[in-house]
Each structure stands twice: as structure tokens, then as C-alpha cells.
PDB file of N, CA and C in Angstrom:
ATOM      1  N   UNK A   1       0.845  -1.167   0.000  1.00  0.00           N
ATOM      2  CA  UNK A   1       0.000   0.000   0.000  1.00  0.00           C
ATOM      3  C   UNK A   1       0.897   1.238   0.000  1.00  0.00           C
ATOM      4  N   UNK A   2       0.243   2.134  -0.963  1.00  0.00           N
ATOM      5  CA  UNK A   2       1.113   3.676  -0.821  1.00  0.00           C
ATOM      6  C   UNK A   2       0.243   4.379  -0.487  1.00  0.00           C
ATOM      7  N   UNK A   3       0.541   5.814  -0.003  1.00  0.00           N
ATOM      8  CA  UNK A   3      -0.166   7.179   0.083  1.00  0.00           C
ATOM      9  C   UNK A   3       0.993   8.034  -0.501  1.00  0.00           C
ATOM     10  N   UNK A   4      -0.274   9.215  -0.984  1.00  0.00           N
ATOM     11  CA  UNK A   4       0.088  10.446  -1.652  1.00  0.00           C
ATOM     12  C   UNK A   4      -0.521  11.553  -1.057  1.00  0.00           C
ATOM     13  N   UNK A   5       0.182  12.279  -0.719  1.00  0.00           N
ATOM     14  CA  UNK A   5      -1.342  13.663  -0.226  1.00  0.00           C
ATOM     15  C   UNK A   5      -0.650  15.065  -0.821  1.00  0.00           C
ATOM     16  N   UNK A   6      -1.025  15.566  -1.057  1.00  0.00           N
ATOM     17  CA  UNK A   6      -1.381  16.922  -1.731  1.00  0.00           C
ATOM     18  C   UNK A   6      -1.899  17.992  -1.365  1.00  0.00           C
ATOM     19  N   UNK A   7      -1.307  19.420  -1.740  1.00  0.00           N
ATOM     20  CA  UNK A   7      -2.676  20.392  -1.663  1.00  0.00           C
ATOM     21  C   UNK A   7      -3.546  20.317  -2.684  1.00  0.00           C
ATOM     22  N   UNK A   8      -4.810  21.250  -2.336  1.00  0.00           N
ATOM     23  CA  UNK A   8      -5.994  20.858  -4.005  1.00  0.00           C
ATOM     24  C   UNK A   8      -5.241  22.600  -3.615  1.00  0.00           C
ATOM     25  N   UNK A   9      -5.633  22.852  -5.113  1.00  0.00           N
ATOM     26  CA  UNK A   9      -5.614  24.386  -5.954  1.00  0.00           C
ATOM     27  C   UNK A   9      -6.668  24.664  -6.596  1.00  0.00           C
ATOM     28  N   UNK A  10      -7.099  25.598  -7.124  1.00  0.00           N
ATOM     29  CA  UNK A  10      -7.909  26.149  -8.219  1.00  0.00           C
ATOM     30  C   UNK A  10      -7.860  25.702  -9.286  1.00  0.00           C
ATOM     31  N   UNK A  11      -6.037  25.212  -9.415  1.00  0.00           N
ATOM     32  CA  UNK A  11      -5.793  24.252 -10.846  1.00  0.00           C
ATOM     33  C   UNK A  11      -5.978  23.188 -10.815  1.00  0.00           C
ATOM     34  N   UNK A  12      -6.670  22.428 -11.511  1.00  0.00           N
ATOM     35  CA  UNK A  12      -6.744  20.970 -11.480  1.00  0.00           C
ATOM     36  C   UNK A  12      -5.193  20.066 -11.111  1.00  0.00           C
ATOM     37  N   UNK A  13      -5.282  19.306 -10.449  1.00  0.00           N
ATOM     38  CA  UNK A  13      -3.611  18.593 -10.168  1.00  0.00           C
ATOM     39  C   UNK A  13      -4.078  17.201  -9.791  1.00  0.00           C
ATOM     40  N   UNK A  14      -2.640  16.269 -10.557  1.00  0.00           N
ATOM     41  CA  UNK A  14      -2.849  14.927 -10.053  1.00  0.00           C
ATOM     42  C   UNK A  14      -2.950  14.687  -8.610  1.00  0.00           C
ATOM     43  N   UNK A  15      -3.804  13.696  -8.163  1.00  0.00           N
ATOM     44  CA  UNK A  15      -3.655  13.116  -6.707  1.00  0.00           C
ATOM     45  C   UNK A  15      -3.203  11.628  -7.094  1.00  0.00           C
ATOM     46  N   UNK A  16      -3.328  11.128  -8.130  1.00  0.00           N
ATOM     47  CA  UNK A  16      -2.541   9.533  -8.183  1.00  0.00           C
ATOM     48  C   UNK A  16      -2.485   9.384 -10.040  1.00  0.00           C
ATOM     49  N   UNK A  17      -1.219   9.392 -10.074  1.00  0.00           N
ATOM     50  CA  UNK A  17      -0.896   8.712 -11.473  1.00  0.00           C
ATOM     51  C   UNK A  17      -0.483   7.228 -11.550  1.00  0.00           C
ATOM     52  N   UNK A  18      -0.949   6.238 -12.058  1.00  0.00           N
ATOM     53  CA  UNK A  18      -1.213   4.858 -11.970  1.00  0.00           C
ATOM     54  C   UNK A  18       0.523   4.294 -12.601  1.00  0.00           C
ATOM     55  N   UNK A  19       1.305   3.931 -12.164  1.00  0.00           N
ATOM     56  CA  UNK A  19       2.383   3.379 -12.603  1.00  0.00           C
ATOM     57  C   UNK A  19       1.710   1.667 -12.801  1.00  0.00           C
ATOM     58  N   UNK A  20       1.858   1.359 -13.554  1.00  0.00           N
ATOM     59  CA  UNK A  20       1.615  -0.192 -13.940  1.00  0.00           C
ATOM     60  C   UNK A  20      -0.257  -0.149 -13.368  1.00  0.00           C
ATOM     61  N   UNK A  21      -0.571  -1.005 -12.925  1.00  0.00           N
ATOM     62  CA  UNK A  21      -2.208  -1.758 -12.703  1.00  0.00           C
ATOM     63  C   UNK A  21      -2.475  -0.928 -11.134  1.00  0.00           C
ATOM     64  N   UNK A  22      -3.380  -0.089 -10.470  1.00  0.00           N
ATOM     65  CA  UNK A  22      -3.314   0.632  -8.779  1.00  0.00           C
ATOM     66  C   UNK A  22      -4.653   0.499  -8.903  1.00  0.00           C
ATOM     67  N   UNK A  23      -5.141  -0.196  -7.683  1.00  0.00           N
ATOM     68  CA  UNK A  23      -6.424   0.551  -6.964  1.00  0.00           C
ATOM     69  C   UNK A  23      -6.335   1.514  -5.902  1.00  0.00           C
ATOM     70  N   UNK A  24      -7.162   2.676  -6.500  1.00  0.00           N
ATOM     71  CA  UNK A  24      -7.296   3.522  -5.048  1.00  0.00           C
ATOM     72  C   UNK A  24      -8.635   3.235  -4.140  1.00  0.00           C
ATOM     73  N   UNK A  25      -7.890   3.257  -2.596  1.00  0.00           N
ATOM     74  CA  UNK A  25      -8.845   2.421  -2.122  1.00  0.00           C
ATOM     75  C   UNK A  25      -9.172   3.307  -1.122  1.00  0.00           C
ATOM     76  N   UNK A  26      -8.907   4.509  -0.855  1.00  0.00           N
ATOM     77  CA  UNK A  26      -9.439   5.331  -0.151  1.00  0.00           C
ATOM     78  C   UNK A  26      -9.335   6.634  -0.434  1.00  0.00           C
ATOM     79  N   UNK A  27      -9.494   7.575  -0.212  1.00  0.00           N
ATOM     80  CA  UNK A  27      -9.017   8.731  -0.161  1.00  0.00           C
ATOM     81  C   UNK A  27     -10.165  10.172   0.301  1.00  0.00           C
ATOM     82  N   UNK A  28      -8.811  10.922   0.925  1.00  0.00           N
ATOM     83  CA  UNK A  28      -9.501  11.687   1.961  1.00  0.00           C
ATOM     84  C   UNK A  28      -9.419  13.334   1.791  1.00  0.00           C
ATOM     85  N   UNK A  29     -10.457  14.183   1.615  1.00  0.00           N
ATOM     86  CA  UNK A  29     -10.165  15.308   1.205  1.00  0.00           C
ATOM     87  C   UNK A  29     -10.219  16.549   2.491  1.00  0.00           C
ATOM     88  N   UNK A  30      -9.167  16.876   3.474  1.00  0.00           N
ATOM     89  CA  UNK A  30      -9.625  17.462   4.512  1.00  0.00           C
ATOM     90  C   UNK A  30      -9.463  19.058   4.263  1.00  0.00           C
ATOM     91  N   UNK A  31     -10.462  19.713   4.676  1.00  0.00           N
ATOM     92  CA  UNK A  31     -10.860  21.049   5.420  1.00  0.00           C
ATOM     93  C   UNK A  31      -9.771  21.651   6.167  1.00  0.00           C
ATOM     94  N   UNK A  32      -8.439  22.352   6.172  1.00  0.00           N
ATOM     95  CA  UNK A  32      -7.807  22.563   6.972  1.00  0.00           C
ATOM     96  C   UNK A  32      -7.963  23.924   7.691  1.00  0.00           C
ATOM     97  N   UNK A  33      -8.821  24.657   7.150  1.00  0.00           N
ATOM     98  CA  UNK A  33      -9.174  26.233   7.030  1.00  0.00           C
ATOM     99  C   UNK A  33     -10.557  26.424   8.029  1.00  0.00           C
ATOM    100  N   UNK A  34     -10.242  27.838   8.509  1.00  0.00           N
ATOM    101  CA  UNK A  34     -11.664  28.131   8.722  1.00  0.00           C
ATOM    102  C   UNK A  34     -12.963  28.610   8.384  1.00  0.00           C
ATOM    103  N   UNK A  35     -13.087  28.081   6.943  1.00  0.00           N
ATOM    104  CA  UNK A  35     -13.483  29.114   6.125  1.00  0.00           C
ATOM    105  C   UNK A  35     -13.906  27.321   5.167  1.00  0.00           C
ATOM    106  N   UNK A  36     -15.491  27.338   4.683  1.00  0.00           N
ATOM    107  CA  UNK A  36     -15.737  26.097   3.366  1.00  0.00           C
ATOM    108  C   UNK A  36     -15.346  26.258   2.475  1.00  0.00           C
ATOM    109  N   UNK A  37     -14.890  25.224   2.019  1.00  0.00           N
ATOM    110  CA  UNK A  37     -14.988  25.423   0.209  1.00  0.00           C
ATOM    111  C   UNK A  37     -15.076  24.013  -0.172  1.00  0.00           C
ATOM    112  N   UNK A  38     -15.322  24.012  -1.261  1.00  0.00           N
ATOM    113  CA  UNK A  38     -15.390  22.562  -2.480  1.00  0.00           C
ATOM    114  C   UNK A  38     -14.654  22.380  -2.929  1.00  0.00           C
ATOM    115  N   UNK A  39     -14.381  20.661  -3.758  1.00  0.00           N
ATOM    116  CA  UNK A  39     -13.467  20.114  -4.100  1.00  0.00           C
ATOM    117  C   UNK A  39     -14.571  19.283  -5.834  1.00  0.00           C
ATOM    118  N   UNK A  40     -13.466  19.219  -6.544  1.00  0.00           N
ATOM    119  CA  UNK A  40     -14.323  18.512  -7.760  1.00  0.00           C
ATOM    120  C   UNK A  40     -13.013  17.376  -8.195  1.00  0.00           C
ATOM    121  N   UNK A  41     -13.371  16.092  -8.555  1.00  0.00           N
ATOM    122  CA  UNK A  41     -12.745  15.014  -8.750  1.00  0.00           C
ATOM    123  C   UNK A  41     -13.010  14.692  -9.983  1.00  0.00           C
ATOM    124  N   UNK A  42     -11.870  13.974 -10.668  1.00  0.00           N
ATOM    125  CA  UNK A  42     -12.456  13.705 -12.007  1.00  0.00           C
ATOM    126  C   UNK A  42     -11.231  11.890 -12.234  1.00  0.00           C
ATOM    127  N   UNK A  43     -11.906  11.016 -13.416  1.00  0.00           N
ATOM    128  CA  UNK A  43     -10.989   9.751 -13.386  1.00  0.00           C
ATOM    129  C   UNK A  43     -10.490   9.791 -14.380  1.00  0.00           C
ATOM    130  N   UNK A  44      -9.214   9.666 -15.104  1.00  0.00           N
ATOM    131  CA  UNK A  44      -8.648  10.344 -16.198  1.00  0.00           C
ATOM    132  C   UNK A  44      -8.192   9.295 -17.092  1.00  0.00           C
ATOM    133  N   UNK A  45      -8.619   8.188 -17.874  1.00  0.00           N
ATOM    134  CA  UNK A  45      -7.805   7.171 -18.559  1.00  0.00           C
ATOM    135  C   UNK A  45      -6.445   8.001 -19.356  1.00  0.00           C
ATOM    136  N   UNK A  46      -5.237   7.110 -19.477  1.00  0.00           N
ATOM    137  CA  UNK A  46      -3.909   7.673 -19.780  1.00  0.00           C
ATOM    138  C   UNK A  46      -4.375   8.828 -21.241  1.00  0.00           C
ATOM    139  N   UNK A  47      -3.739   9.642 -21.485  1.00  0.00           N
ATOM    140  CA  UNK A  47      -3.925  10.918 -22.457  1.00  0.00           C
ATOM    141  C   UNK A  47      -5.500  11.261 -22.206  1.00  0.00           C
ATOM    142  N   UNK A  48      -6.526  11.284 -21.183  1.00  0.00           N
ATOM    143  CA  UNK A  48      -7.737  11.716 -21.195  1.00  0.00           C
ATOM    144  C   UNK A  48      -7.124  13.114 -20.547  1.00  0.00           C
ATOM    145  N   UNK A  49      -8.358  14.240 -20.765  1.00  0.00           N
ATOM    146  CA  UNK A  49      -8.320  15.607 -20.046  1.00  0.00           C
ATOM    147  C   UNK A  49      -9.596  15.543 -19.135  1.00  0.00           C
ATOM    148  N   UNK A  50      -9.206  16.409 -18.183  1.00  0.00           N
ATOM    149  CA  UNK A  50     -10.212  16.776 -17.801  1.00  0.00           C
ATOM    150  C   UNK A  50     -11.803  17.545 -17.884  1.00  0.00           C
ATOM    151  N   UNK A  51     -12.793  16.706 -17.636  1.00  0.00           N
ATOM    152  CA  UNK A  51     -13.994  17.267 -18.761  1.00  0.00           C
ATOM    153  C   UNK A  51     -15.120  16.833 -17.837  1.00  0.00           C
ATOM    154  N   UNK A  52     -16.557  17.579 -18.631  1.00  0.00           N
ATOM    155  CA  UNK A  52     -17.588  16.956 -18.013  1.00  0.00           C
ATOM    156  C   UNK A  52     -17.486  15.692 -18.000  1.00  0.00           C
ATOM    157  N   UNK A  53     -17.384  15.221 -18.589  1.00  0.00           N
ATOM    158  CA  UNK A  53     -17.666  13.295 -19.086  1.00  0.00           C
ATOM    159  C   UNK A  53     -16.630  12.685 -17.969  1.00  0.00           C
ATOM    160  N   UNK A  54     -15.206  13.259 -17.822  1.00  0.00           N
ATOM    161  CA  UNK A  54     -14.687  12.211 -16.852  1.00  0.00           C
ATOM    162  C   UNK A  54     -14.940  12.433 -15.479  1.00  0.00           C
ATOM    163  N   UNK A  55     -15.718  13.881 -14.975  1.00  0.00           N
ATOM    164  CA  UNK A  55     -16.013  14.769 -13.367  1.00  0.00           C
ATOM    165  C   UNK A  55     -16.657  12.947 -12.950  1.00  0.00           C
ATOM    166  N   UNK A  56     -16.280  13.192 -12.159  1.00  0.00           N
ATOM    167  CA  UNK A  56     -16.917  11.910 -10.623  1.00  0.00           C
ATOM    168  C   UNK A  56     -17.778  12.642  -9.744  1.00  0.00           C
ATOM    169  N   UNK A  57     -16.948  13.831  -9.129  1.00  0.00           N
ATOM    170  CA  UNK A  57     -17.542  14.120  -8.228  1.00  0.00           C
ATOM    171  C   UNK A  57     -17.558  15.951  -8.176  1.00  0.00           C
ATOM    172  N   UNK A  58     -18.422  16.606  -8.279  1.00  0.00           N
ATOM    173  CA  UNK A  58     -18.561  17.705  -8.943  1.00  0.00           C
ATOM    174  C   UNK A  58     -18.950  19.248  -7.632  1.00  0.00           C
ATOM    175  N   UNK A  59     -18.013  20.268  -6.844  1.00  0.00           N
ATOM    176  CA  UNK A  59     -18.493  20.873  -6.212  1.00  0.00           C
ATOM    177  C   UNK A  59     -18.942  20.212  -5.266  1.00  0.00           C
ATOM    178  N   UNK A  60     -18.109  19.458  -4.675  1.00  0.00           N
ATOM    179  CA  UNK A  60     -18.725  18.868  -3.312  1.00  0.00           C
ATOM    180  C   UNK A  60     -18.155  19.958  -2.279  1.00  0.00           C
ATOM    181  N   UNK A  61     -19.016  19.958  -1.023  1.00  0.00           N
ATOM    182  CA  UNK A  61     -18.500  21.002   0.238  1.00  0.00           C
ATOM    183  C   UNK A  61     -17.563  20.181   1.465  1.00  0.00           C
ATOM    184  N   UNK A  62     -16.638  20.869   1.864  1.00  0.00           N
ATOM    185  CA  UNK A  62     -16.559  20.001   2.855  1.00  0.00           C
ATOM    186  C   UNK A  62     -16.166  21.563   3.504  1.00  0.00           C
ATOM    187  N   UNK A  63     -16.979  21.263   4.528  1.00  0.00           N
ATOM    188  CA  UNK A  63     -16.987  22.744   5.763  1.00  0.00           C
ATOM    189  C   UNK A  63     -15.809  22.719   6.679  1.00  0.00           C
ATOM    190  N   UNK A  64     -15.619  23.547   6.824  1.00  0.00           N
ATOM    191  CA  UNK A  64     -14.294  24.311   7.846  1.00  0.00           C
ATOM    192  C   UNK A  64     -14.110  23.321   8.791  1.00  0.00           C
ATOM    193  N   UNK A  65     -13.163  22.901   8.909  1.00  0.00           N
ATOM    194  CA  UNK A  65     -12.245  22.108  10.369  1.00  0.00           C
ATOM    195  C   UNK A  65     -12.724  20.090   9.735  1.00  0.00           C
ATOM    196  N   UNK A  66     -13.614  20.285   8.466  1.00  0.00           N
ATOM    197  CA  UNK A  66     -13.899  18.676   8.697  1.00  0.00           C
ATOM    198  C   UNK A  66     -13.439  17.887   7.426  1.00  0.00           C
ATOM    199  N   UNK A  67     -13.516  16.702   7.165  1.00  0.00           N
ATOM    200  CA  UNK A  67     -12.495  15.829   5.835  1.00  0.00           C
ATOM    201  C   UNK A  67     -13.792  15.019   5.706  1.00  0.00           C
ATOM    202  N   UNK A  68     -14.313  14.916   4.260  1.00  0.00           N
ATOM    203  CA  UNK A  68     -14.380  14.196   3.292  1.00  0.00           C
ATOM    204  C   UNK A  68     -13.664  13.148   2.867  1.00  0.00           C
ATOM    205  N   UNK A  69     -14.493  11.791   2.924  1.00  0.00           N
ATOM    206  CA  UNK A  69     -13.842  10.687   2.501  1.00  0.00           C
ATOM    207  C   UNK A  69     -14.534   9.861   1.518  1.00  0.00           C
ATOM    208  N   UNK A  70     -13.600   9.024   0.639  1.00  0.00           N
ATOM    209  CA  UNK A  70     -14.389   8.547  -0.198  1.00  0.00           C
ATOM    210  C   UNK A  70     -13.858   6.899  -0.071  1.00  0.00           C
ATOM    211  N   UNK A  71     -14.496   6.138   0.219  1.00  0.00           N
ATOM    212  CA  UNK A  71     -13.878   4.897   0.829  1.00  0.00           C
ATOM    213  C   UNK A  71     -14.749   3.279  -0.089  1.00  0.00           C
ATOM    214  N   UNK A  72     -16.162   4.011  -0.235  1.00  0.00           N
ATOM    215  CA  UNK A  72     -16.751   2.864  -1.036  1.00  0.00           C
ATOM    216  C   UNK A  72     -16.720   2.354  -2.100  1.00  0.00           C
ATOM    217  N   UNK A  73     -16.040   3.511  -3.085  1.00  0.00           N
ATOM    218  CA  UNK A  73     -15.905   3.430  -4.515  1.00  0.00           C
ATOM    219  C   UNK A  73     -14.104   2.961  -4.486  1.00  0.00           C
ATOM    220  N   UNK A  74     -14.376   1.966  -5.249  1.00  0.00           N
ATOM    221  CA  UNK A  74     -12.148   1.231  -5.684  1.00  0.00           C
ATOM    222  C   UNK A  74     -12.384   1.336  -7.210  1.00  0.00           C
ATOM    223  N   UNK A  75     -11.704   2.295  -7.356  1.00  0.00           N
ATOM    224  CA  UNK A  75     -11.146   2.506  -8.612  1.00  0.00           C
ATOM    225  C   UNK A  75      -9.699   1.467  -9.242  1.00  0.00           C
ATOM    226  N   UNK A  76      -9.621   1.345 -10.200  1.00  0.00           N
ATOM    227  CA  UNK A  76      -9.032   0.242 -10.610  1.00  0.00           C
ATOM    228  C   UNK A  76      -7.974   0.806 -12.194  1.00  0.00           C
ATOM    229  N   UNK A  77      -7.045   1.479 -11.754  1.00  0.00           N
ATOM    230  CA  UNK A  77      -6.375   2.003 -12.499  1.00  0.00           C
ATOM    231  C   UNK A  77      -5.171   1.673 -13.506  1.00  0.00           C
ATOM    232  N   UNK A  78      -5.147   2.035 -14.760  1.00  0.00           N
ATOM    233  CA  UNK A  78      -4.621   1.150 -15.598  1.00  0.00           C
ATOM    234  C   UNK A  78      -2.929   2.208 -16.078  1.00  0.00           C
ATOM    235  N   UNK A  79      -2.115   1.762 -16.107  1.00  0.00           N
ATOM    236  CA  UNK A  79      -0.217   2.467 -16.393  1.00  0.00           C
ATOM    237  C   UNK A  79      -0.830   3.819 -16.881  1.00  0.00           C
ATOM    238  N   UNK A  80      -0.453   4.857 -16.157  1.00  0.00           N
ATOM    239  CA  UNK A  80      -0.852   6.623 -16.570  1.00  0.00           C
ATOM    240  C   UNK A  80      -1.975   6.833 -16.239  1.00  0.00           C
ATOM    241  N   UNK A  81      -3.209   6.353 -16.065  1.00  0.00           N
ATOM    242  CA  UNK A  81      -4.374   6.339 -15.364  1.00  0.00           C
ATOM    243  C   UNK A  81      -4.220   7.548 -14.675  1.00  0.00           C
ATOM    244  N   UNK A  82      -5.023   8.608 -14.342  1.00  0.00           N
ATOM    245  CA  UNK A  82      -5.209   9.929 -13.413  1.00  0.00           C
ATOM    246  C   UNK A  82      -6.546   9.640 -12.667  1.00  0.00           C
ATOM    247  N   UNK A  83      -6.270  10.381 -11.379  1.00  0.00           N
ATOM    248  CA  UNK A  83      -7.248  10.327 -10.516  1.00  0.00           C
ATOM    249  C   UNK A  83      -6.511  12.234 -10.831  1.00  0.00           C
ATOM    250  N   UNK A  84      -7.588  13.282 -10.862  1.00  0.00           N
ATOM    251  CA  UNK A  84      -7.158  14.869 -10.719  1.00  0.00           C
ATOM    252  C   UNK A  84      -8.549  15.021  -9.952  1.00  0.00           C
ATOM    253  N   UNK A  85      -8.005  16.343  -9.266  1.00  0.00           N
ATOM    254  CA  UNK A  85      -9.024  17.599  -7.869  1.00  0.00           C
ATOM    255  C   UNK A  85      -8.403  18.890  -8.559  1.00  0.00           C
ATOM    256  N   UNK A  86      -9.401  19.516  -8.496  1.00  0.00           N
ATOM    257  CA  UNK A  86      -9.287  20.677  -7.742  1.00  0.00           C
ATOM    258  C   UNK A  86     -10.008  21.164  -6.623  1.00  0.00           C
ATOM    259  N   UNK A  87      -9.413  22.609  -6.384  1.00  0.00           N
ATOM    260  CA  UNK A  87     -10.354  23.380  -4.975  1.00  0.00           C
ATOM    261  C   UNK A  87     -11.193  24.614  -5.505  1.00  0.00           C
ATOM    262  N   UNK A  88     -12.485  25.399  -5.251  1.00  0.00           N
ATOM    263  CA  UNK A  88     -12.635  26.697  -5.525  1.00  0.00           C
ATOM    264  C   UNK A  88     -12.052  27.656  -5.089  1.00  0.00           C
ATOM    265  N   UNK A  89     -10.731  27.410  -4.324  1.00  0.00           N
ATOM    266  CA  UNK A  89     -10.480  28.630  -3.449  1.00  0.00           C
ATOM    267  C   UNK A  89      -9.128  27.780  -2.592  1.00  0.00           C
ATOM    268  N   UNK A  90      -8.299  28.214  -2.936  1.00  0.00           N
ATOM    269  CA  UNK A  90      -6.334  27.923  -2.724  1.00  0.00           C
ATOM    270  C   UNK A  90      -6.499  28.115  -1.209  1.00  0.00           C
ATOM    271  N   UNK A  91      -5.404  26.832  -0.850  1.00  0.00           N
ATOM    272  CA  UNK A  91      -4.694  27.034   0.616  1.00  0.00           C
ATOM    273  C   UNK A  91      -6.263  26.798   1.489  1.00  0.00           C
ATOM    274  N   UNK A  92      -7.098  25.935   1.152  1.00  0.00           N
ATOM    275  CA  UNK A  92      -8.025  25.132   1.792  1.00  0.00           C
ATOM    276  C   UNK A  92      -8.219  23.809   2.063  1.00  0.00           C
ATOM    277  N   UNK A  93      -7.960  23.346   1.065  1.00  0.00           N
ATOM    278  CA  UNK A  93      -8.043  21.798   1.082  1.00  0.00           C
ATOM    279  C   UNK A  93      -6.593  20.915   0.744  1.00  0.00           C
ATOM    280  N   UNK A  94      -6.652  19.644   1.286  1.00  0.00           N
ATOM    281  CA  UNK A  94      -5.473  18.648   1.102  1.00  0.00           C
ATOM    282  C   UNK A  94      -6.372  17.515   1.000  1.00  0.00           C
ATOM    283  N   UNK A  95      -5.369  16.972  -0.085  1.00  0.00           N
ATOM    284  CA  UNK A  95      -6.301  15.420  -0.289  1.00  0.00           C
ATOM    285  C   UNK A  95      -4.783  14.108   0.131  1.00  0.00           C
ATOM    286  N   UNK A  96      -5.324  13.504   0.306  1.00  0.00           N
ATOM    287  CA  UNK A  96      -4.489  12.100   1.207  1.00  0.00           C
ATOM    288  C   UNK A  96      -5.090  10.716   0.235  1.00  0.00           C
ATOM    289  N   UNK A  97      -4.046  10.230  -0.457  1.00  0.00           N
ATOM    290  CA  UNK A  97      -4.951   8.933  -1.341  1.00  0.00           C
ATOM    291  C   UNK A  97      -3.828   7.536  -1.036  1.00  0.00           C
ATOM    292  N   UNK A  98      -4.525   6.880  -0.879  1.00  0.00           N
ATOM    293  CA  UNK A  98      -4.124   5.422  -0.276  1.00  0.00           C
ATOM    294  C   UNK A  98      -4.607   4.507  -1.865  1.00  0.00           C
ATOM    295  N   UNK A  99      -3.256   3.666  -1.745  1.00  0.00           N
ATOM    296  CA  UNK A  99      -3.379   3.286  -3.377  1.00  0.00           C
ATOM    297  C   UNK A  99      -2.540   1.415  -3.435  1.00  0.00           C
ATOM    298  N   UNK A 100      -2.802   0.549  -4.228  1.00  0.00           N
ATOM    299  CA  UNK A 100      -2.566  -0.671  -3.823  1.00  0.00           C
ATOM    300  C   UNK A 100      -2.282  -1.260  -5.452  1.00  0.00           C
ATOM    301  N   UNK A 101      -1.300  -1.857  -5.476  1.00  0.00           N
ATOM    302  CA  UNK A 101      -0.782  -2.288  -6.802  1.00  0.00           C
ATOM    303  C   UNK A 101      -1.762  -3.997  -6.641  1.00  0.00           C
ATOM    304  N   UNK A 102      -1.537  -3.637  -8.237  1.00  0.00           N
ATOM    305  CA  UNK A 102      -3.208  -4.789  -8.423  1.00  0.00           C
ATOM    306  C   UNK A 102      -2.728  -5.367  -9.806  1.00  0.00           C
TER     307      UNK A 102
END
């Protein structure tokens, strides 16, 4: 098992690029601020962009001081595979992704 964690930005940025076959099997988007904001997720097959069609999870909130987790869904990622976030609003959110070669 690996982890990766990150800040989210305004710019879209990888949280897991798939080296060979990875499931991500958790991952956690925390609130570090006192102040809400949202996070948007998207699943990226190798040379895909980011777009409506690949968004997962779109403007979700996660309120001041608390973390968002996403634990039920295992993604199953194939060599270059992207998992990308962004934030609406910089220096709010960090995402933490737990990942398992498969």
C-alpha cells in the first residue's frame, strides 16, 4: 500500500498517477481552514483531459475544520491512469490517497 497527499488548488492537479495496474482504495479530502470550500474530482484514462464526461464528483462542500472521505468506490487504475481535484479557493483543502498495486 502507498499514500500520496497533496494540496488541491484552483488548478486541477494529479492526486494519483497509476504506474503499472493501482487501486485507489481510499481517499480523503480534509478542510484545513476556517473558512468552506469545495473540491471537484475527475478519473482520467492515460492521455484523457479533464472534462464533463470524466467529473466523478462535482463541487462537493466540505466545511471548515472537517475531511471528506471517499472509501466505497475502488477505482481500478490502468499504467498513466489519473485520478485529478481541484479546490474553488487555494490554501483550503489537502487530499491524502491510499493506493494498492493490483
Amino acid at each position: 500500500m502507498s499514500i500520496a497527499s497533496v494540496n488541491l488548488e484552483t488548478a486541477n492537479g494529479n492526486l494519483h498517477v497509476s504506474s503499472g495496474n493501482t487501486a485507489v482504495t481510499v481517499v480523503y479530502i480534509t478542510n484545513y481552514s476556517e473558512d468552506d470550500a469545495e473540491f471537484t474530482l475527475w478519473a482520467l484514462s492515460s492521455g484523457e483531459t479533464a472534462t464533463n464526461t470524466t467529473m466523478i464528483y462535482n463541487a462537493v462542500p466540505v466545511y471548515a475544520g472537517d475531511t471528506y472521505y471517499l472509501d466505497l468506490e475502488k477505482l481500478i487504475y490502468n499504467d498513466n491512469d489519473a485520478l485529478q481535484a481541484n479546490a474553488n479557493i487555494n490554501g483550503r483543502l489537502s487530499a491524502t490517497v491510499s493506493y494498492i498495486a493490483v
